[in-house]
PDB file of N, CA and C in Angstrom:
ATOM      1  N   UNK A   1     -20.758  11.166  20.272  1.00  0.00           N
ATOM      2  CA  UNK A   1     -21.028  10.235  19.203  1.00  0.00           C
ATOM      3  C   UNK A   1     -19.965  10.428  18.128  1.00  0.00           C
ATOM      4  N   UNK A   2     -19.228   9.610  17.569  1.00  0.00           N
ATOM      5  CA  UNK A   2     -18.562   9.271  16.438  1.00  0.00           C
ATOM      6  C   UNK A   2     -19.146   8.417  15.236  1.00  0.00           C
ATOM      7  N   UNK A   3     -18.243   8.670  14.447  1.00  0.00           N
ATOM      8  CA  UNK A   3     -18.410   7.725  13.230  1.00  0.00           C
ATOM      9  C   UNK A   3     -17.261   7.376  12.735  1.00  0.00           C
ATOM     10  N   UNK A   4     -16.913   6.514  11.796  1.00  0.00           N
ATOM     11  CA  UNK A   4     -15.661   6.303  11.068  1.00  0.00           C
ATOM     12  C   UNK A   4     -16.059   5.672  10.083  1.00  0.00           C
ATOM     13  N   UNK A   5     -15.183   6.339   9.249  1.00  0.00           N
ATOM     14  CA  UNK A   5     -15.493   5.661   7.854  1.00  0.00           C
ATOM     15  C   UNK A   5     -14.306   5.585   7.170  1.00  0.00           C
ATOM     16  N   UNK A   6     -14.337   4.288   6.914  1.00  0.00           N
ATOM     17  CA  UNK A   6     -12.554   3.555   6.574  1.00  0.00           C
ATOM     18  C   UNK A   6     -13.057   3.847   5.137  1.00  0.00           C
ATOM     19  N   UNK A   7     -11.767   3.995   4.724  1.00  0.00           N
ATOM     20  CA  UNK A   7     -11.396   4.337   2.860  1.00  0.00           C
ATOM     21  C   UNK A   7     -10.496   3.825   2.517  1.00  0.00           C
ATOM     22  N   UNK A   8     -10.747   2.716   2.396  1.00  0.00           N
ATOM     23  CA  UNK A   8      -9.299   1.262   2.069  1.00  0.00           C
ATOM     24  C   UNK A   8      -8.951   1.968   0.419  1.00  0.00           C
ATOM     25  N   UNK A   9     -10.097   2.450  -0.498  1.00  0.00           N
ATOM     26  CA  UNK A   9      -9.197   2.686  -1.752  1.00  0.00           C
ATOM     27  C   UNK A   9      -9.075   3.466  -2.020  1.00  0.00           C
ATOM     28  N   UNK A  10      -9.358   5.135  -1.372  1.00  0.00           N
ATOM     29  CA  UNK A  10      -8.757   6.271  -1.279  1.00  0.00           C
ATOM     30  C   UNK A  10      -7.235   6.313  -1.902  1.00  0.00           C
ATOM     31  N   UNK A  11      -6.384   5.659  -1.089  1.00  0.00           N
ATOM     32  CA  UNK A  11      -4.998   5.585  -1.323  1.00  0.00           C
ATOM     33  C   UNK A  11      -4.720   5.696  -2.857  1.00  0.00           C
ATOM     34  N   UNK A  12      -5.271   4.423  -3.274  1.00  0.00           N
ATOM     35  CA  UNK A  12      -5.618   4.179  -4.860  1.00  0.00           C
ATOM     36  C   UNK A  12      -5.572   5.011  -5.791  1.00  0.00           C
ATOM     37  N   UNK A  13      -6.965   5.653  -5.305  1.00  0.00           N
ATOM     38  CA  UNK A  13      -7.262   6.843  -6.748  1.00  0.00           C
ATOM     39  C   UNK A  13      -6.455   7.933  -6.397  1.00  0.00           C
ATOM     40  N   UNK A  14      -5.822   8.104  -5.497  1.00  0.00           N
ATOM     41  CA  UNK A  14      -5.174   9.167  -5.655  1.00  0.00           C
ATOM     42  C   UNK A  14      -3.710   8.939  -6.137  1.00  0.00           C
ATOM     43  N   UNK A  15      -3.350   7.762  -6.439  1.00  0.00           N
ATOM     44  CA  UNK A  15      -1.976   7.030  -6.540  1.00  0.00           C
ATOM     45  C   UNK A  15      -2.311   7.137  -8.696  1.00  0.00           C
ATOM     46  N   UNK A  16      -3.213   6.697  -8.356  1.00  0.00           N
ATOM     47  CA  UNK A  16      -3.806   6.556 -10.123  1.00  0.00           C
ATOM     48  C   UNK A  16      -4.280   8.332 -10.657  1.00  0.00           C
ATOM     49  N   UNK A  17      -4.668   8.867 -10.263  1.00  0.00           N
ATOM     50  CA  UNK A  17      -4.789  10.479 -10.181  1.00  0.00           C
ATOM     51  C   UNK A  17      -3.137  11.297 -10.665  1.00  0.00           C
ATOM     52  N   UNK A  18      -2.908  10.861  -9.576  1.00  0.00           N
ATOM     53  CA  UNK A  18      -0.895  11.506 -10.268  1.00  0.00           C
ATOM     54  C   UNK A  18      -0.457  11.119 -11.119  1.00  0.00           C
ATOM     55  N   UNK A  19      -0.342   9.526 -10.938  1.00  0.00           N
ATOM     56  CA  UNK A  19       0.243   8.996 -12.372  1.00  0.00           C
ATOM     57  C   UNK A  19      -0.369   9.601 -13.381  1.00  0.00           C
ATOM     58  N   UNK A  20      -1.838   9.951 -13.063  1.00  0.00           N
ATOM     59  CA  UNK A  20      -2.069  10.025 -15.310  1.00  0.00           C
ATOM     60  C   UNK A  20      -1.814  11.895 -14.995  1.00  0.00           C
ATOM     61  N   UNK A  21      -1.493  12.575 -13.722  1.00  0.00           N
ATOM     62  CA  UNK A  21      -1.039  13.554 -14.308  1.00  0.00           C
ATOM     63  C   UNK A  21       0.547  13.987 -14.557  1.00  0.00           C
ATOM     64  N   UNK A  22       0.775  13.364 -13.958  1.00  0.00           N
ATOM     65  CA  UNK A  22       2.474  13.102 -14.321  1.00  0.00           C
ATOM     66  C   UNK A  22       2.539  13.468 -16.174  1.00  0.00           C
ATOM     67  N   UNK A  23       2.553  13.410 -16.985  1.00  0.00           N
ATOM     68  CA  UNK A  23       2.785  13.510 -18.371  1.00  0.00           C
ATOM     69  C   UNK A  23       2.704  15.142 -18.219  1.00  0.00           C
ATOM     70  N   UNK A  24       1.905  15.591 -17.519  1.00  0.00           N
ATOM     71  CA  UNK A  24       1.285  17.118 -18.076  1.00  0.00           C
ATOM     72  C   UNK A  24       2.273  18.115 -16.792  1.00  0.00           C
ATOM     73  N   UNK A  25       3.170  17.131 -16.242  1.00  0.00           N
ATOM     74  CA  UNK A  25       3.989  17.645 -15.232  1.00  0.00           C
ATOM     75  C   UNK A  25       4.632  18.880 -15.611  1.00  0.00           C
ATOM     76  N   UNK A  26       5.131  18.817 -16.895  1.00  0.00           N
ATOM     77  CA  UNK A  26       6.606  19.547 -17.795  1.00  0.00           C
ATOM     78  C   UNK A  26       5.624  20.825 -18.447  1.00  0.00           C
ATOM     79  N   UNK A  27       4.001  20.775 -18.321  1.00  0.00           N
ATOM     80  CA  UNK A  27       3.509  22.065 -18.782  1.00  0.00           C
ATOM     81  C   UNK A  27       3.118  22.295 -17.711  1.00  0.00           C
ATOM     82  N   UNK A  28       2.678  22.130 -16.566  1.00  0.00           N
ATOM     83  CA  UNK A  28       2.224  22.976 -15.537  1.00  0.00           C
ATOM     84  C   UNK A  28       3.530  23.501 -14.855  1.00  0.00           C
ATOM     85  N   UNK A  29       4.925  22.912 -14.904  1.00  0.00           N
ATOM     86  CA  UNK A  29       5.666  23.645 -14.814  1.00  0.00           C
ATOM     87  C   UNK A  29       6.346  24.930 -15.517  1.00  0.00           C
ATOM     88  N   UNK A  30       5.757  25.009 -16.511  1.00  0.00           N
ATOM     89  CA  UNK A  30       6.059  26.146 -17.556  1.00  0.00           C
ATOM     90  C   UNK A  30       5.447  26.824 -17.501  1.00  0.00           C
ATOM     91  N   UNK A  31       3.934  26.784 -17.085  1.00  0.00           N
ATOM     92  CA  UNK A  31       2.717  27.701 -16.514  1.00  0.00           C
ATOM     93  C   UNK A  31       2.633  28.069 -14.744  1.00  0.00           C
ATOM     94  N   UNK A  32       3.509  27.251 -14.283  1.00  0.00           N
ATOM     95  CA  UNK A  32       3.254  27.540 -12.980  1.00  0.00           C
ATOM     96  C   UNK A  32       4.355  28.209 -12.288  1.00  0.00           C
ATOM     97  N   UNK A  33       5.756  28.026 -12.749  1.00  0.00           N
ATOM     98  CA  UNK A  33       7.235  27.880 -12.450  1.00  0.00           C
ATOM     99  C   UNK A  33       7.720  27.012 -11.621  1.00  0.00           C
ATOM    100  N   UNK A  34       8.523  26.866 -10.582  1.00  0.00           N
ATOM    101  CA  UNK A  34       8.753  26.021  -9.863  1.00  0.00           C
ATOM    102  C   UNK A  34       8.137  26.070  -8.711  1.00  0.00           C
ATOM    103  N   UNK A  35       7.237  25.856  -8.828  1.00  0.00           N
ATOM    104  CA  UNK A  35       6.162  26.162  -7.369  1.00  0.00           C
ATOM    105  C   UNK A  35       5.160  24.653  -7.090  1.00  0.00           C
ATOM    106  N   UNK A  36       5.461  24.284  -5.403  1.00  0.00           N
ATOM    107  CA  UNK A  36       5.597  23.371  -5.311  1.00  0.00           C
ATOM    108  C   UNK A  36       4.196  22.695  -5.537  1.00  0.00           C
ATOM    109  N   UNK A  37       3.229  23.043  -5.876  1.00  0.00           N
ATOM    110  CA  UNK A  37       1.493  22.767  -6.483  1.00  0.00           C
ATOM    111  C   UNK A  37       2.544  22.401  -7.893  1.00  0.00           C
ATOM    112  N   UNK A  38       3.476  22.819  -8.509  1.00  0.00           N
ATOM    113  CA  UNK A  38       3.436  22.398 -10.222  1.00  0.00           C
ATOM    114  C   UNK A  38       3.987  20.270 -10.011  1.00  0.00           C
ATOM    115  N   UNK A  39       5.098  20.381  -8.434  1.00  0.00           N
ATOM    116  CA  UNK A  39       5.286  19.233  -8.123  1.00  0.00           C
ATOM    117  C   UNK A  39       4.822  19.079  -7.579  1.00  0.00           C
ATOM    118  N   UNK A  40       3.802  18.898  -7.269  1.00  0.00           N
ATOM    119  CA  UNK A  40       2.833  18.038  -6.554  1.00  0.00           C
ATOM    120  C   UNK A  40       3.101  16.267  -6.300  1.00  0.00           C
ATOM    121  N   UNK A  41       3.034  15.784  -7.498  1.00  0.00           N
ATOM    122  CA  UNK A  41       3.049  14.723  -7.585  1.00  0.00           C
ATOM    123  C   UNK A  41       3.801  13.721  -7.208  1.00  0.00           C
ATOM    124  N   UNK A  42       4.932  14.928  -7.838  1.00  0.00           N
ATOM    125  CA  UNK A  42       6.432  14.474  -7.347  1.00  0.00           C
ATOM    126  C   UNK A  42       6.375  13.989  -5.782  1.00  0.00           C
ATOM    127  N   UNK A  43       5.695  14.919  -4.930  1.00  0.00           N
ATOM    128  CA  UNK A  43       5.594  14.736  -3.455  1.00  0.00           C
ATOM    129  C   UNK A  43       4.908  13.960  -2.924  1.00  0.00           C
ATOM    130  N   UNK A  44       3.824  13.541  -3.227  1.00  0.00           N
ATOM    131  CA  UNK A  44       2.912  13.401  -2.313  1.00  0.00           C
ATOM    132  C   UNK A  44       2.760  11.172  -3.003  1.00  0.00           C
ATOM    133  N   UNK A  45       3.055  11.145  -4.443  1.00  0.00           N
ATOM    134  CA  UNK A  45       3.234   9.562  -5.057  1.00  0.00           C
ATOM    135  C   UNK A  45       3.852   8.600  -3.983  1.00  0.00           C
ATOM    136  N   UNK A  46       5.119   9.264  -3.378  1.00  0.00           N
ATOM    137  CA  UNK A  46       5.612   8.192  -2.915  1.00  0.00           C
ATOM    138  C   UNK A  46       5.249   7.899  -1.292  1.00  0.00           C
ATOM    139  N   UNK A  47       4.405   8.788  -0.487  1.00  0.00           N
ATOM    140  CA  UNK A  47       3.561   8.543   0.688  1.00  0.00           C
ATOM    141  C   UNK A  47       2.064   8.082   0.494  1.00  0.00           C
ATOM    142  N   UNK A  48       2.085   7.591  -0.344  1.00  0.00           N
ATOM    143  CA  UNK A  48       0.792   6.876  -0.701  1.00  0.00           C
ATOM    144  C   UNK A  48       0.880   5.594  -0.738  1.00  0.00           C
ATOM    145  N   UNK A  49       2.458   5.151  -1.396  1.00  0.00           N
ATOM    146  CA  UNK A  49       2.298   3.658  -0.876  1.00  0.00           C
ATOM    147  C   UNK A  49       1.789   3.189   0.516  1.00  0.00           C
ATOM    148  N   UNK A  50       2.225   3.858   1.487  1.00  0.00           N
ATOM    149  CA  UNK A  50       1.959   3.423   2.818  1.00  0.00           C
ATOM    150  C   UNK A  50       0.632   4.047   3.424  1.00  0.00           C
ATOM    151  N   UNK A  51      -0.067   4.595   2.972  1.00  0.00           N
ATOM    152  CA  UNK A  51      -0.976   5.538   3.497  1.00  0.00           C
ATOM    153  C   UNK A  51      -2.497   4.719   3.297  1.00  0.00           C
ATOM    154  N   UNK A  52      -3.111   5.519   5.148  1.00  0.00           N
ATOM    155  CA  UNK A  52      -4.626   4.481   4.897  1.00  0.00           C
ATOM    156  C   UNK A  52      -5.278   5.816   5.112  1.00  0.00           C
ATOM    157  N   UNK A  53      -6.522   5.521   4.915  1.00  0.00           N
ATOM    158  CA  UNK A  53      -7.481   6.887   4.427  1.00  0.00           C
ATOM    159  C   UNK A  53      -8.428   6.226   5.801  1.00  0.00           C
ATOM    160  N   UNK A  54      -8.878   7.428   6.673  1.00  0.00           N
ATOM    161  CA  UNK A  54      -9.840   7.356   7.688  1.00  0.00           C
ATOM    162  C   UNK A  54     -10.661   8.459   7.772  1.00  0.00           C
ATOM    163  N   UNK A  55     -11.642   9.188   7.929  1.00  0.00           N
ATOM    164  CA  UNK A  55     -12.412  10.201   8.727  1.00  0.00           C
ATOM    165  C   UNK A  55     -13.136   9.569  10.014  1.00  0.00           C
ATOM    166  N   UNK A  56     -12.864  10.465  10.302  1.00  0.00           N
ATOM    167  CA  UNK A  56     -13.652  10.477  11.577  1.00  0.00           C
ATOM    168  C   UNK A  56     -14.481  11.533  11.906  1.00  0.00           C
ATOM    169  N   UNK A  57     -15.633  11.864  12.139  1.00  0.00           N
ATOM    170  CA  UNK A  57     -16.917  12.855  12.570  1.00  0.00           C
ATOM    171  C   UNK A  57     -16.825  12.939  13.858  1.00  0.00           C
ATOM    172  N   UNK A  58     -16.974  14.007  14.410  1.00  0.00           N
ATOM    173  CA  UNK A  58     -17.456  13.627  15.686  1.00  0.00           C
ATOM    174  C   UNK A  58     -18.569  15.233  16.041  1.00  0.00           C
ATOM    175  N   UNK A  59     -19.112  14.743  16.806  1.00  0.00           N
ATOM    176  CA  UNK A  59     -20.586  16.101  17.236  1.00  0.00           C
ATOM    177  C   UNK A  59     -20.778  15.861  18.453  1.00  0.00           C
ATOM    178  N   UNK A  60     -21.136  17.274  18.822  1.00  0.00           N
ATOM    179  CA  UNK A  60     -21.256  17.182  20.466  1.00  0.00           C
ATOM    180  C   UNK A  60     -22.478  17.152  21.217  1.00  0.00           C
ATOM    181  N   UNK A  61     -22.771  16.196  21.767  1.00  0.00           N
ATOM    182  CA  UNK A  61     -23.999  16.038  22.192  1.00  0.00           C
ATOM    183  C   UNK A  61     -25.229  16.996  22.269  1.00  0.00           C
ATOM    184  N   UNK A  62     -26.149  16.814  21.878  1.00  0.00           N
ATOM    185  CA  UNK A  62     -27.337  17.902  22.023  1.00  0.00           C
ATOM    186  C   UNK A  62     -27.550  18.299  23.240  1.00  0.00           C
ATOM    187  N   UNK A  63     -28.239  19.681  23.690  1.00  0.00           N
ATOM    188  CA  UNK A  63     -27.906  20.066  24.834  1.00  0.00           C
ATOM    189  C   UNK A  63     -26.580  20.528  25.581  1.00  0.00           C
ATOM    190  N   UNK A  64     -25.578  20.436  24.906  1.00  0.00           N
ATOM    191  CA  UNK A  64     -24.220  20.878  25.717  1.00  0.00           C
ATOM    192  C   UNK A  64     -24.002  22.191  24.675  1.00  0.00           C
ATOM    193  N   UNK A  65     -24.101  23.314  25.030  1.00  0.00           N
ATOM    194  CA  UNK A  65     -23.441  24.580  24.678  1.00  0.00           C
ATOM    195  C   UNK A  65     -23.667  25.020  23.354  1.00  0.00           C
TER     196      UNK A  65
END
């Protein structure tokens, strides 16, 4: 048995999430050093344009092991 559960605006909030932390970029780099969690944002903003959000579950039948 499966499930899926599409997340069409996942992409979104996480696109809107960076942007508003982007400003606070230049102090978590001063608290963090150059470590790539301080750019985060830097990385991960521009694979979001293209990106679709899915899970998938899956469980193994009752009775098997």
């Amino acid at each position: 048995m499966e499930y899926i559960d599409e997340r069409p605006d996942e992409p979104e909030m996480w696109r809107r999430f960076y942007q508003l932390r982007q400003p606070q970029e230049a102090e978590l780099l001063r608290k963090l050093g150059d470590d790539p969690v301080a750019r985060e944002a830097e990385l991960v903003l521009h694979p979001l344009a293209t990106r679709e959000a899915l899970t998938v579950t899956l469980r193994r039948p009752s009775g098997n092991g």
